[in-house]
N, C-alpha and C. Protein backbone atom coordinates (compact mmCIF):
# COMPACT_ATOMS: atom_id res chain seq x y z
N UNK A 1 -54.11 -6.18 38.62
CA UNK A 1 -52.83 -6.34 39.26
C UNK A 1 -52.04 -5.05 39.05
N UNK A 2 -51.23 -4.65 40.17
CA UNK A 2 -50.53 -2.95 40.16
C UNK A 2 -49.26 -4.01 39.88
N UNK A 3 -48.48 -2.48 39.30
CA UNK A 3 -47.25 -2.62 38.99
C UNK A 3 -46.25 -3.25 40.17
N UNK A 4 -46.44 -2.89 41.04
CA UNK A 4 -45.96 -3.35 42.61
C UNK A 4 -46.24 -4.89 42.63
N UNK A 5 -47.53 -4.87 42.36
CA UNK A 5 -47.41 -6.91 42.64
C UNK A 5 -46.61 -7.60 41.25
N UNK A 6 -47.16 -6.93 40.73
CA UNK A 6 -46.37 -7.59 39.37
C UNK A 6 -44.81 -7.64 39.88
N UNK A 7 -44.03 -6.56 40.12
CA UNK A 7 -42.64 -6.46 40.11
C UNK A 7 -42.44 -7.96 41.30
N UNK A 8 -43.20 -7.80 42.32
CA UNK A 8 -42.92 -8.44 43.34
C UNK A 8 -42.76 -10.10 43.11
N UNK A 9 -43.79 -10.54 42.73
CA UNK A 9 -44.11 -11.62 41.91
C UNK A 9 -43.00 -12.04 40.51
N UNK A 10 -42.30 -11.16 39.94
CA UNK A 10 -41.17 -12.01 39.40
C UNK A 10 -39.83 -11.61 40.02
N UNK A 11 -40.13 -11.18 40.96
CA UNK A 11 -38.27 -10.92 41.71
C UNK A 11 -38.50 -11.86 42.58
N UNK A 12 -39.30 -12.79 42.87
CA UNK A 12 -38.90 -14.34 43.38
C UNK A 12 -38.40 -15.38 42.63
N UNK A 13 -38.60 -14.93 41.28
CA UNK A 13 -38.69 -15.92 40.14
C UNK A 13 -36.93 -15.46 39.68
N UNK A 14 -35.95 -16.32 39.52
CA UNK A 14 -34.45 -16.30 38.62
C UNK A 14 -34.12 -16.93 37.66
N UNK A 15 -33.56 -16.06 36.96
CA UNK A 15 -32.81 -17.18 35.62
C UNK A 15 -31.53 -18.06 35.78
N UNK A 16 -32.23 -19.31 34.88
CA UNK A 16 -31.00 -20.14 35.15
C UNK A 16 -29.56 -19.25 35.12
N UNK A 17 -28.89 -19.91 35.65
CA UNK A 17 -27.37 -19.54 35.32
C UNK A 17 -26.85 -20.28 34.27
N UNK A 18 -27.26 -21.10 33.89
CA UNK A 18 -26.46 -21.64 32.60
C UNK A 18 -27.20 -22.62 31.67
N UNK A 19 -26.80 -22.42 31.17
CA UNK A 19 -27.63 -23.37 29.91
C UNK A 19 -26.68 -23.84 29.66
N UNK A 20 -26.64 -25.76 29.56
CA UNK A 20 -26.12 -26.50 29.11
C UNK A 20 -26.43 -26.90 27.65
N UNK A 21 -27.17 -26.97 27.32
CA UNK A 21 -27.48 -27.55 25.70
C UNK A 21 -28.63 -26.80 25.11
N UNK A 22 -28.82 -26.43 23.61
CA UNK A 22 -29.45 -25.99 22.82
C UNK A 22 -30.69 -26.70 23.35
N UNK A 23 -32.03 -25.58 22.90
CA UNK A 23 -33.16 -26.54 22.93
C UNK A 23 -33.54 -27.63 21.61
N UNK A 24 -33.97 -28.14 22.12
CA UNK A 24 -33.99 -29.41 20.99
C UNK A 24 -34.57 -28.80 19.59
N UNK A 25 -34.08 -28.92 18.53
CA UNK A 25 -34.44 -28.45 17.33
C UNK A 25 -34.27 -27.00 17.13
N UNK A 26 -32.90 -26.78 17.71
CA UNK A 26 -32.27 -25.27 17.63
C UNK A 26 -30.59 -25.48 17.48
N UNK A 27 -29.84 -26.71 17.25
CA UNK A 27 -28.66 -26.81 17.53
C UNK A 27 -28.34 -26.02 16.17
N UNK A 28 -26.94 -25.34 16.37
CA UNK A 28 -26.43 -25.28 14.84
C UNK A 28 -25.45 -26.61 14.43
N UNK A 29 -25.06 -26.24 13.06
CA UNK A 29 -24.26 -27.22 12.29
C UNK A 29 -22.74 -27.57 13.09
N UNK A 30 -22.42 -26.56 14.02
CA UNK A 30 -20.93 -26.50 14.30
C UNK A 30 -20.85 -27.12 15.08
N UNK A 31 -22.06 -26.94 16.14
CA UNK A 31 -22.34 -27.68 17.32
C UNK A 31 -22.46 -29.24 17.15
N UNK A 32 -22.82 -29.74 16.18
CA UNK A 32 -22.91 -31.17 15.57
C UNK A 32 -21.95 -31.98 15.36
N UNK A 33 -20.47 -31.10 14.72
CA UNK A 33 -19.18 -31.54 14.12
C UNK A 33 -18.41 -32.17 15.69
N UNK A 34 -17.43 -32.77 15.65
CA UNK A 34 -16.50 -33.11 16.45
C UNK A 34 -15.50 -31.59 16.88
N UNK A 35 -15.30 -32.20 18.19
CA UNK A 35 -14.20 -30.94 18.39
C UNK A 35 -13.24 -30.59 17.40
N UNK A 36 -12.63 -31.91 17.22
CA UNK A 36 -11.02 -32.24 16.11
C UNK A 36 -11.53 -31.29 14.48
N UNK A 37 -12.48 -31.73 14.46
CA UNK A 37 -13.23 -31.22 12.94
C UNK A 37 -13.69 -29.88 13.20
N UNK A 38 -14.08 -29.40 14.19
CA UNK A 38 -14.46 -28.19 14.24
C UNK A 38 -12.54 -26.91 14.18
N UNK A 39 -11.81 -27.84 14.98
CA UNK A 39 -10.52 -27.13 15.19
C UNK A 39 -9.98 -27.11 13.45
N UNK A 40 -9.68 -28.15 12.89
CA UNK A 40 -9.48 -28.33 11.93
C UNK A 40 -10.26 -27.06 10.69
N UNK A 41 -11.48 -27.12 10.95
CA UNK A 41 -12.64 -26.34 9.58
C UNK A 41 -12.00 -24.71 10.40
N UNK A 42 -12.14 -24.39 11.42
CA UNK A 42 -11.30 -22.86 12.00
C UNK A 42 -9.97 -22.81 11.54
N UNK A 43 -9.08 -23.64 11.70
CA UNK A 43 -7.49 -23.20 11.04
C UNK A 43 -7.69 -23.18 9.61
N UNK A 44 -8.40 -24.21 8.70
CA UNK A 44 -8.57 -23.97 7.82
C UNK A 44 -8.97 -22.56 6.65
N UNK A 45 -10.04 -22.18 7.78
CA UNK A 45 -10.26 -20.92 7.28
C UNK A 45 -9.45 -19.70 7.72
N UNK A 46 -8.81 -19.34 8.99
CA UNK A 46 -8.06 -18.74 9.18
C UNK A 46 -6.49 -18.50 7.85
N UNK A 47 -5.76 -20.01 7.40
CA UNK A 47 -5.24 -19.41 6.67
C UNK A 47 -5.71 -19.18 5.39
N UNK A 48 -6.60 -19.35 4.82
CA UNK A 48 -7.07 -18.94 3.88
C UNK A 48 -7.35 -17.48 3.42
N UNK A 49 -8.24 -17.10 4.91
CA UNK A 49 -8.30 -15.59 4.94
C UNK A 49 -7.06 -14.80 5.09
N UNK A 50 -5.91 -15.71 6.16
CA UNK A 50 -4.66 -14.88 5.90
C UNK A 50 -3.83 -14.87 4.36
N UNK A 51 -3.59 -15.60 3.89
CA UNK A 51 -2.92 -15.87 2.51
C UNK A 51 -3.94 -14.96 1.58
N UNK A 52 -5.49 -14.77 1.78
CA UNK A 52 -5.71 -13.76 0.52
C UNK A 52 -5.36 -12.60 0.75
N UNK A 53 -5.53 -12.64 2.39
CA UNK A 53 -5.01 -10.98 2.68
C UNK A 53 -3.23 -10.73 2.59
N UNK A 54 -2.91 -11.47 2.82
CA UNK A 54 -1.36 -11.62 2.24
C UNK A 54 -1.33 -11.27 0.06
N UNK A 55 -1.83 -11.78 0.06
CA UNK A 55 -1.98 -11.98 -1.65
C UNK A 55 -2.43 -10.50 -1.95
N UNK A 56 -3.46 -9.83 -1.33
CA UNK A 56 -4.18 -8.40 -1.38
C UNK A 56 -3.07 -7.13 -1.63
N UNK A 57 -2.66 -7.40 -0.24
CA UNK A 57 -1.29 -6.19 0.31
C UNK A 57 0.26 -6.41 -0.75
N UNK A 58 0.49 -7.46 -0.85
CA UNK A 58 1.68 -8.12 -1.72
C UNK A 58 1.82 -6.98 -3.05
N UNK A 59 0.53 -7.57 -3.63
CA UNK A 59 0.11 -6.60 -5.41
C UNK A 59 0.06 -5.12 -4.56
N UNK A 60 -0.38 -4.74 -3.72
CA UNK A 60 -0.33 -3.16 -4.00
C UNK A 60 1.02 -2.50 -3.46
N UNK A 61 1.95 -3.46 -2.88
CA UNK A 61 3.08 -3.07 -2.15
C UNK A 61 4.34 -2.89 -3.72
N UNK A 62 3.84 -4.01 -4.52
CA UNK A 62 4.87 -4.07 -5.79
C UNK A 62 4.55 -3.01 -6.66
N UNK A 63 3.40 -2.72 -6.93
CA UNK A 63 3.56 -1.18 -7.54
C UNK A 63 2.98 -1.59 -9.25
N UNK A 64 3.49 -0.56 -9.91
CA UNK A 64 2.84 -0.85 -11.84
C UNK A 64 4.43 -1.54 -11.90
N UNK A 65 3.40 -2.69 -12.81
CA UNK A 65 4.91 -3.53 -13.24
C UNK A 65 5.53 -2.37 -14.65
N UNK A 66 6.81 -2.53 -14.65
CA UNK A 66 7.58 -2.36 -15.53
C UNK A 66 7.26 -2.85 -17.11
N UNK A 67 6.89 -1.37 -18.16
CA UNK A 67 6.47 -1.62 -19.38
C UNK A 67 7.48 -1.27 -20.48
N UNK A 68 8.46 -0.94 -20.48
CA UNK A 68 9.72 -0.79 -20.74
C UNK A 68 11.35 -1.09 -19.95
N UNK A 69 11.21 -2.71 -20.57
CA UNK A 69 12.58 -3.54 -20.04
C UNK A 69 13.97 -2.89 -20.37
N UNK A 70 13.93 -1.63 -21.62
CA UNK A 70 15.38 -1.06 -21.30
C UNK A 70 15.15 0.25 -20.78
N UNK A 71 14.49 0.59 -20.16
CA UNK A 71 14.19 1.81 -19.33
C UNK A 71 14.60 1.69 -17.88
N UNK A 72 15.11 2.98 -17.22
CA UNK A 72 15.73 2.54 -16.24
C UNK A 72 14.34 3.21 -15.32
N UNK A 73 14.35 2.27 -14.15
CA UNK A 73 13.30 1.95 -13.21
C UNK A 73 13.29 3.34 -12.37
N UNK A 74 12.56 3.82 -11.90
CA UNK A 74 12.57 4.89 -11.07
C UNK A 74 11.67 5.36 -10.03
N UNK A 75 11.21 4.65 -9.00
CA UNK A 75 10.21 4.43 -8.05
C UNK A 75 9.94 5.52 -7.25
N UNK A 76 8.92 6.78 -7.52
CA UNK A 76 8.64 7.26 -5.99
C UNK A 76 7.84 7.22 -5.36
N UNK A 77 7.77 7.42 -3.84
CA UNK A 77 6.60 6.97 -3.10
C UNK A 77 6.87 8.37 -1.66
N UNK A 78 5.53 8.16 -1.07
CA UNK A 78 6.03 9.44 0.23
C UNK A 78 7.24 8.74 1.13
N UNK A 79 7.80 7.24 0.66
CA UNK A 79 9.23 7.54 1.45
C UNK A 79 10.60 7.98 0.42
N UNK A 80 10.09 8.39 -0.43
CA UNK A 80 11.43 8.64 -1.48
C UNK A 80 11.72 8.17 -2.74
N UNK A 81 12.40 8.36 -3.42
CA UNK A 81 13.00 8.29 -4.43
C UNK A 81 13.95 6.29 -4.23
N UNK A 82 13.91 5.21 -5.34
CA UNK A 82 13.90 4.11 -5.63
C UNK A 82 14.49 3.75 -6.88
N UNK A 83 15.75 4.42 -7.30
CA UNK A 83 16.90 4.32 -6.44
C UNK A 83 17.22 5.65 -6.48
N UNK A 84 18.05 6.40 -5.42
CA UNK A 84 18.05 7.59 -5.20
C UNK A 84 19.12 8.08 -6.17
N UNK A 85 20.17 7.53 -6.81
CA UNK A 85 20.92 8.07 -7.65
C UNK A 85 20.94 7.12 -8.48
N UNK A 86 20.92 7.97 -10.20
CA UNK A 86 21.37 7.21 -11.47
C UNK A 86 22.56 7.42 -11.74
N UNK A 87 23.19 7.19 -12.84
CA UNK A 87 24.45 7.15 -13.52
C UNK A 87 24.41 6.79 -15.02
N UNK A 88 24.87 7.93 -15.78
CA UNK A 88 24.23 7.65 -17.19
C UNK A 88 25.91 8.44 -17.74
N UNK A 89 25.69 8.00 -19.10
CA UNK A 89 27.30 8.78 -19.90
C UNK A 89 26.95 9.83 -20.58
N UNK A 90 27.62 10.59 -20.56
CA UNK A 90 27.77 12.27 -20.99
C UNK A 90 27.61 11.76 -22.43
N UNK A 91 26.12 12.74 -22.59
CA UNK A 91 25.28 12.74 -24.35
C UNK A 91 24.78 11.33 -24.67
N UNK A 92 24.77 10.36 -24.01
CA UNK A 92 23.92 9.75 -23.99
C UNK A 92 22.39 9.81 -24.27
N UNK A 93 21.83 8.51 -25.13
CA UNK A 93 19.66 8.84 -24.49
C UNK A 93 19.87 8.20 -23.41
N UNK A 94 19.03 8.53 -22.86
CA UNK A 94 18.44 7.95 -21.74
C UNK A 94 16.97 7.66 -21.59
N UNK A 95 16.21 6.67 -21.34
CA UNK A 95 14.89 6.31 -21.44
C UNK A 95 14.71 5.98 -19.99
N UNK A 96 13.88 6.74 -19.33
CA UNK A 96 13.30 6.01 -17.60
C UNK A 96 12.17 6.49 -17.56
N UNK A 97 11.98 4.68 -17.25
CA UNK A 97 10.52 5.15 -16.49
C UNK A 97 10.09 4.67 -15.01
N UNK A 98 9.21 6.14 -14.72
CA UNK A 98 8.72 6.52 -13.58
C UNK A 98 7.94 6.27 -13.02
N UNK A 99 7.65 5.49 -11.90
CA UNK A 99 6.40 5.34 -11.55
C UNK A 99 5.97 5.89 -9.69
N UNK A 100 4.85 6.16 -9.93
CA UNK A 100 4.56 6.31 -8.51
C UNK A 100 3.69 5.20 -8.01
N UNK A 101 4.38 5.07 -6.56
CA UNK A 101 3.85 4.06 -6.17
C UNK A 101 2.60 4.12 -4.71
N UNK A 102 2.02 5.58 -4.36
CA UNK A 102 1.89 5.63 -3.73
C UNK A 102 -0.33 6.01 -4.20
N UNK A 103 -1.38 5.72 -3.67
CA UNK A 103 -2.39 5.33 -3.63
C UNK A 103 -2.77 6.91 -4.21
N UNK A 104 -4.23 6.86 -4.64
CA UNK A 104 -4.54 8.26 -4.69
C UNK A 104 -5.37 8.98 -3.62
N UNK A 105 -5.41 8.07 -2.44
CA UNK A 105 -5.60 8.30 -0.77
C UNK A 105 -4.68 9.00 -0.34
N UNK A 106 -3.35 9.15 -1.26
CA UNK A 106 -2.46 9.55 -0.06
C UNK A 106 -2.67 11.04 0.35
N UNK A 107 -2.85 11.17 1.30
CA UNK A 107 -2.77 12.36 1.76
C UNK A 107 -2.41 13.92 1.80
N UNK A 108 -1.74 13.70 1.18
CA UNK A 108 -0.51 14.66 1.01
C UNK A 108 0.23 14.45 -0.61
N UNK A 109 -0.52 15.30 -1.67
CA UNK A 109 -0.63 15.44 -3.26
C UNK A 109 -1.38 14.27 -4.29
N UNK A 110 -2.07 13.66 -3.17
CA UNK A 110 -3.06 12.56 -3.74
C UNK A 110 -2.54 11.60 -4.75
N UNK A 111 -1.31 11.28 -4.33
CA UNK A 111 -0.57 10.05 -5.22
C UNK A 111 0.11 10.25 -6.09
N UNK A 112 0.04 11.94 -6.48
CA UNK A 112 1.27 12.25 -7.67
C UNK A 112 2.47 12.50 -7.31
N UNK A 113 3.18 12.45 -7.95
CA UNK A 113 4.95 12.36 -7.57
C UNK A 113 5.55 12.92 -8.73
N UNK A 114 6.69 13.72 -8.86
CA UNK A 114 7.04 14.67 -9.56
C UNK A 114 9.01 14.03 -9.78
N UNK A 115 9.36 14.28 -10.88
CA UNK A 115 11.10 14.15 -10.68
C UNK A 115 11.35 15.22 -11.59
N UNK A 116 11.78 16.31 -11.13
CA UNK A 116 12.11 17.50 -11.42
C UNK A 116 13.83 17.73 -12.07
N UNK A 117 14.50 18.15 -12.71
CA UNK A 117 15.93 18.37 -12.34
C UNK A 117 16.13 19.78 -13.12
N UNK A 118 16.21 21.15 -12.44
CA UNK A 118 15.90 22.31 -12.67
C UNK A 118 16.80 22.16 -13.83
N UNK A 119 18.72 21.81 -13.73
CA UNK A 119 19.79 22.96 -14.99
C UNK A 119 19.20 21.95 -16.30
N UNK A 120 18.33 20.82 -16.02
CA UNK A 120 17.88 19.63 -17.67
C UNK A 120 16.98 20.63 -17.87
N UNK A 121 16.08 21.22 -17.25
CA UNK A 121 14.74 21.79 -17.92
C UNK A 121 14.06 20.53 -17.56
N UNK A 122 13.77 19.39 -16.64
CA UNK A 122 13.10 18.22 -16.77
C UNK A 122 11.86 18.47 -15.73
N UNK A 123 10.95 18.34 -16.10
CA UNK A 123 9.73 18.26 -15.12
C UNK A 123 8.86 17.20 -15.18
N UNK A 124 9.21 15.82 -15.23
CA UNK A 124 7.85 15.17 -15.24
C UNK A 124 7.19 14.65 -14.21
N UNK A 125 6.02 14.43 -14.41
CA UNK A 125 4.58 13.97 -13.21
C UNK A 125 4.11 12.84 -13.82
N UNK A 126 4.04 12.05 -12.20
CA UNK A 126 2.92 10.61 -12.78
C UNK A 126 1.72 10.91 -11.55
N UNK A 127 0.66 10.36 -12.07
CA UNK A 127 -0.27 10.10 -11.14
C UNK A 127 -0.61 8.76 -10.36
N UNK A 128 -1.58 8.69 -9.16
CA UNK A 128 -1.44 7.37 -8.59
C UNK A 128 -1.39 6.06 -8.91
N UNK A 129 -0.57 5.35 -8.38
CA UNK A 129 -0.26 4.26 -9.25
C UNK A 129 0.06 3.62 -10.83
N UNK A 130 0.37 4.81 -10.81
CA UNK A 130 0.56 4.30 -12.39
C UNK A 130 2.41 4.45 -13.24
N UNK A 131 2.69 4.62 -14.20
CA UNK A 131 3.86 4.82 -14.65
C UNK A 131 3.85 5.67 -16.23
N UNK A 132 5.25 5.83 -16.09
CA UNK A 132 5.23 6.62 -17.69
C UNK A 132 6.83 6.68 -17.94
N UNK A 133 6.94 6.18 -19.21
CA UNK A 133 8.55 6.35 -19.77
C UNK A 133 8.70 7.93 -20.14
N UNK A 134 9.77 8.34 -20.11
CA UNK A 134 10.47 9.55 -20.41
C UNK A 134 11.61 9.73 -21.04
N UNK A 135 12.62 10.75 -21.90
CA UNK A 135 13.50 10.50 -22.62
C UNK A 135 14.06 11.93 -22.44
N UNK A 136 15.70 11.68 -22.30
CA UNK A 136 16.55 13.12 -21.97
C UNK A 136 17.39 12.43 -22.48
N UNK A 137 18.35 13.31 -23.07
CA UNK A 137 19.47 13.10 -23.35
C UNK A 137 20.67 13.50 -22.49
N UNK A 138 21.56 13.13 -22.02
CA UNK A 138 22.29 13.56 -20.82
C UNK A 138 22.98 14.61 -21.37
N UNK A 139 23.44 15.37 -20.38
CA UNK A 139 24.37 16.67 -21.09
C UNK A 139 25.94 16.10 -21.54
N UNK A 140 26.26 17.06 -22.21
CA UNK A 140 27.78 16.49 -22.56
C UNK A 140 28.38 16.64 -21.73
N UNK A 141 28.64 17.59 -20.74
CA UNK A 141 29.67 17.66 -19.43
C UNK A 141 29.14 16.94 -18.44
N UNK A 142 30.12 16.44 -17.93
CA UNK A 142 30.58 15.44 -16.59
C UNK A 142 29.66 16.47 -15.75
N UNK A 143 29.10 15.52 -14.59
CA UNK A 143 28.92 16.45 -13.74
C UNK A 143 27.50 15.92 -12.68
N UNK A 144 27.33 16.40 -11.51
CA UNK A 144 26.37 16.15 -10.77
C UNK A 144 24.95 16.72 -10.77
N UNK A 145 23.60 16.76 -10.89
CA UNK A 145 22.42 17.26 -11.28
C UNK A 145 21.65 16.30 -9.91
N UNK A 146 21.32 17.58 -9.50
CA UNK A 146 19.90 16.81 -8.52
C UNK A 146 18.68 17.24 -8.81
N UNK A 147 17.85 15.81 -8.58
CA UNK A 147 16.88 15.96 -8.91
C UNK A 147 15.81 15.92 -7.69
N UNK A 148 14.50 16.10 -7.53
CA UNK A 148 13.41 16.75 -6.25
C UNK A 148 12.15 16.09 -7.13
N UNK A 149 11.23 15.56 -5.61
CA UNK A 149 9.77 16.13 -6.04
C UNK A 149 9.23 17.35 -5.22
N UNK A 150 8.66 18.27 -5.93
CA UNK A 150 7.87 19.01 -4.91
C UNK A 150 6.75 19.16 -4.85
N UNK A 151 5.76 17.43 -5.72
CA UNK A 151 4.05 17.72 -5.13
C UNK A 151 3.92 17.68 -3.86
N UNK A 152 4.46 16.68 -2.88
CA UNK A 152 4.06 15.99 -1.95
C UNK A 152 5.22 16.38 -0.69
N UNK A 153 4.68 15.68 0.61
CA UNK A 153 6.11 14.70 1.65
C UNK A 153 7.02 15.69 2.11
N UNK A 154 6.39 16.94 2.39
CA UNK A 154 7.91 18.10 2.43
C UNK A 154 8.25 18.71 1.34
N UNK A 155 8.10 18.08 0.10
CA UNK A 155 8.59 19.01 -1.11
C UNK A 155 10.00 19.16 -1.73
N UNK A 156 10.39 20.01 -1.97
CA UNK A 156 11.77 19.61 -2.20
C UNK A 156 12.41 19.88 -1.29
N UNK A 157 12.20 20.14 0.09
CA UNK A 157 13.34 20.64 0.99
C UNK A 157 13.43 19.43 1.83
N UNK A 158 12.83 18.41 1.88
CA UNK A 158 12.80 16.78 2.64
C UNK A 158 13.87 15.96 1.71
N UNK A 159 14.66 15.67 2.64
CA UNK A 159 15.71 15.27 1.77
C UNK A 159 15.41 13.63 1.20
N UNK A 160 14.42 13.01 1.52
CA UNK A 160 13.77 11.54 1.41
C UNK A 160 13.53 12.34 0.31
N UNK A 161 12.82 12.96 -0.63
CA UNK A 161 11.71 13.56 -1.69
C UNK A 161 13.85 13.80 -2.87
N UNK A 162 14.77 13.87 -2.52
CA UNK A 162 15.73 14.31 -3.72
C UNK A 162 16.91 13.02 -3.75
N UNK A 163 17.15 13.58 -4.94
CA UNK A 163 18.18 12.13 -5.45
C UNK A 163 19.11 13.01 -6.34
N UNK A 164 20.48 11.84 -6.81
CA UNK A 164 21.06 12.98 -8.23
C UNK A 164 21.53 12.13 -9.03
N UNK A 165 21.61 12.72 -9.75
CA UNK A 165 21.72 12.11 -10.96
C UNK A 165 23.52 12.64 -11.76
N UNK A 166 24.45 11.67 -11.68
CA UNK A 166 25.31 11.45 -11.95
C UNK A 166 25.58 11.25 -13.32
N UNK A 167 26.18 12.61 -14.08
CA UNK A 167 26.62 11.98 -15.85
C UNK A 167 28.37 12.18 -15.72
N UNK A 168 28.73 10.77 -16.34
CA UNK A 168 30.30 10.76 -16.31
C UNK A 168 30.63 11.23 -17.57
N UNK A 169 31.83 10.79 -17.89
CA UNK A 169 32.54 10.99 -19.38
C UNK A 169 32.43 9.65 -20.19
């Protein structure tokens, strides 16, 4: 038989258009259940998968919990500084801690974050995700001090990346 009769001989021949039912001893399990039960076992799993993925994103959105309760909180991330200005009393300690909150994916200084404040002499760095307490003593004069990161985000000239830091009397 040539290729020609062959072809000829199944282009008379068509496939069904539809198949109504599994062949016998091929159904699956889902196919077995009731509609109501099948709708039911799908929402079921839908929120499940949503709530872990809710539960997933939640923890990495909150950041390193806080390991020093009289330390003042100090969050940065590539949108900024959390809270952008402190307020502390002239000669005061001061204890804060820093954390970065941003992945070591990020793009742009790979998750480290810097709070700088040039006239303190202050330079400290955290790395991704993590935190670290720090200790300055405020100056004795009143007065305004800003502080910058410049690993990441623009650097210090992005004004999201600076904050200041306020010592009264």
């Amino acid at each position: 038989m040539t290729r020609r009769s062959r072809t000829a001989r199944f282009a008379g021949q068509h496939a069904p258009a539809h198949r109504t039912a599994a062949p016998p001893g091929r159904r699956s399990i889902a196919s077995t259940l009731p509609r109501p039960l099948r709708l039911v076992t799908f929402a079921a799993i839908v929120v499940l998968v949503g709530g872990l993925a809710i539960w997933l994103v939640s923890g990495r959105l909150q950041g390193p919990t806080p390991t020093d309760a009289m330390a003042v909180q100090v969050h940065a991330s590539m949108g900024g500084f959390e809270p952008g200005a402190l307020t502390v009393k002239a000669g005061q300690a001061v204890r804060v801690e820093f954390s970065s909150m941003d992945t070591a994916f990020h793009s742009d200084g790979g998750g480290w974050h810097q709070l700088a404040i040039d006239d303190l002499g202050i330079d400290w760095k955290v790395g991704p995700e993590s935190s670290e307490v720090f200790e300055f003593t405020a100056p004795a004069k009143p007065g305004t001090y800003g502080f910058y990161c410049d690993i990441c985000c623009g650097g210090k000239e992005n004004p999201a990346m600076q904050g200041v830091l306020t010592v009264t009397a």
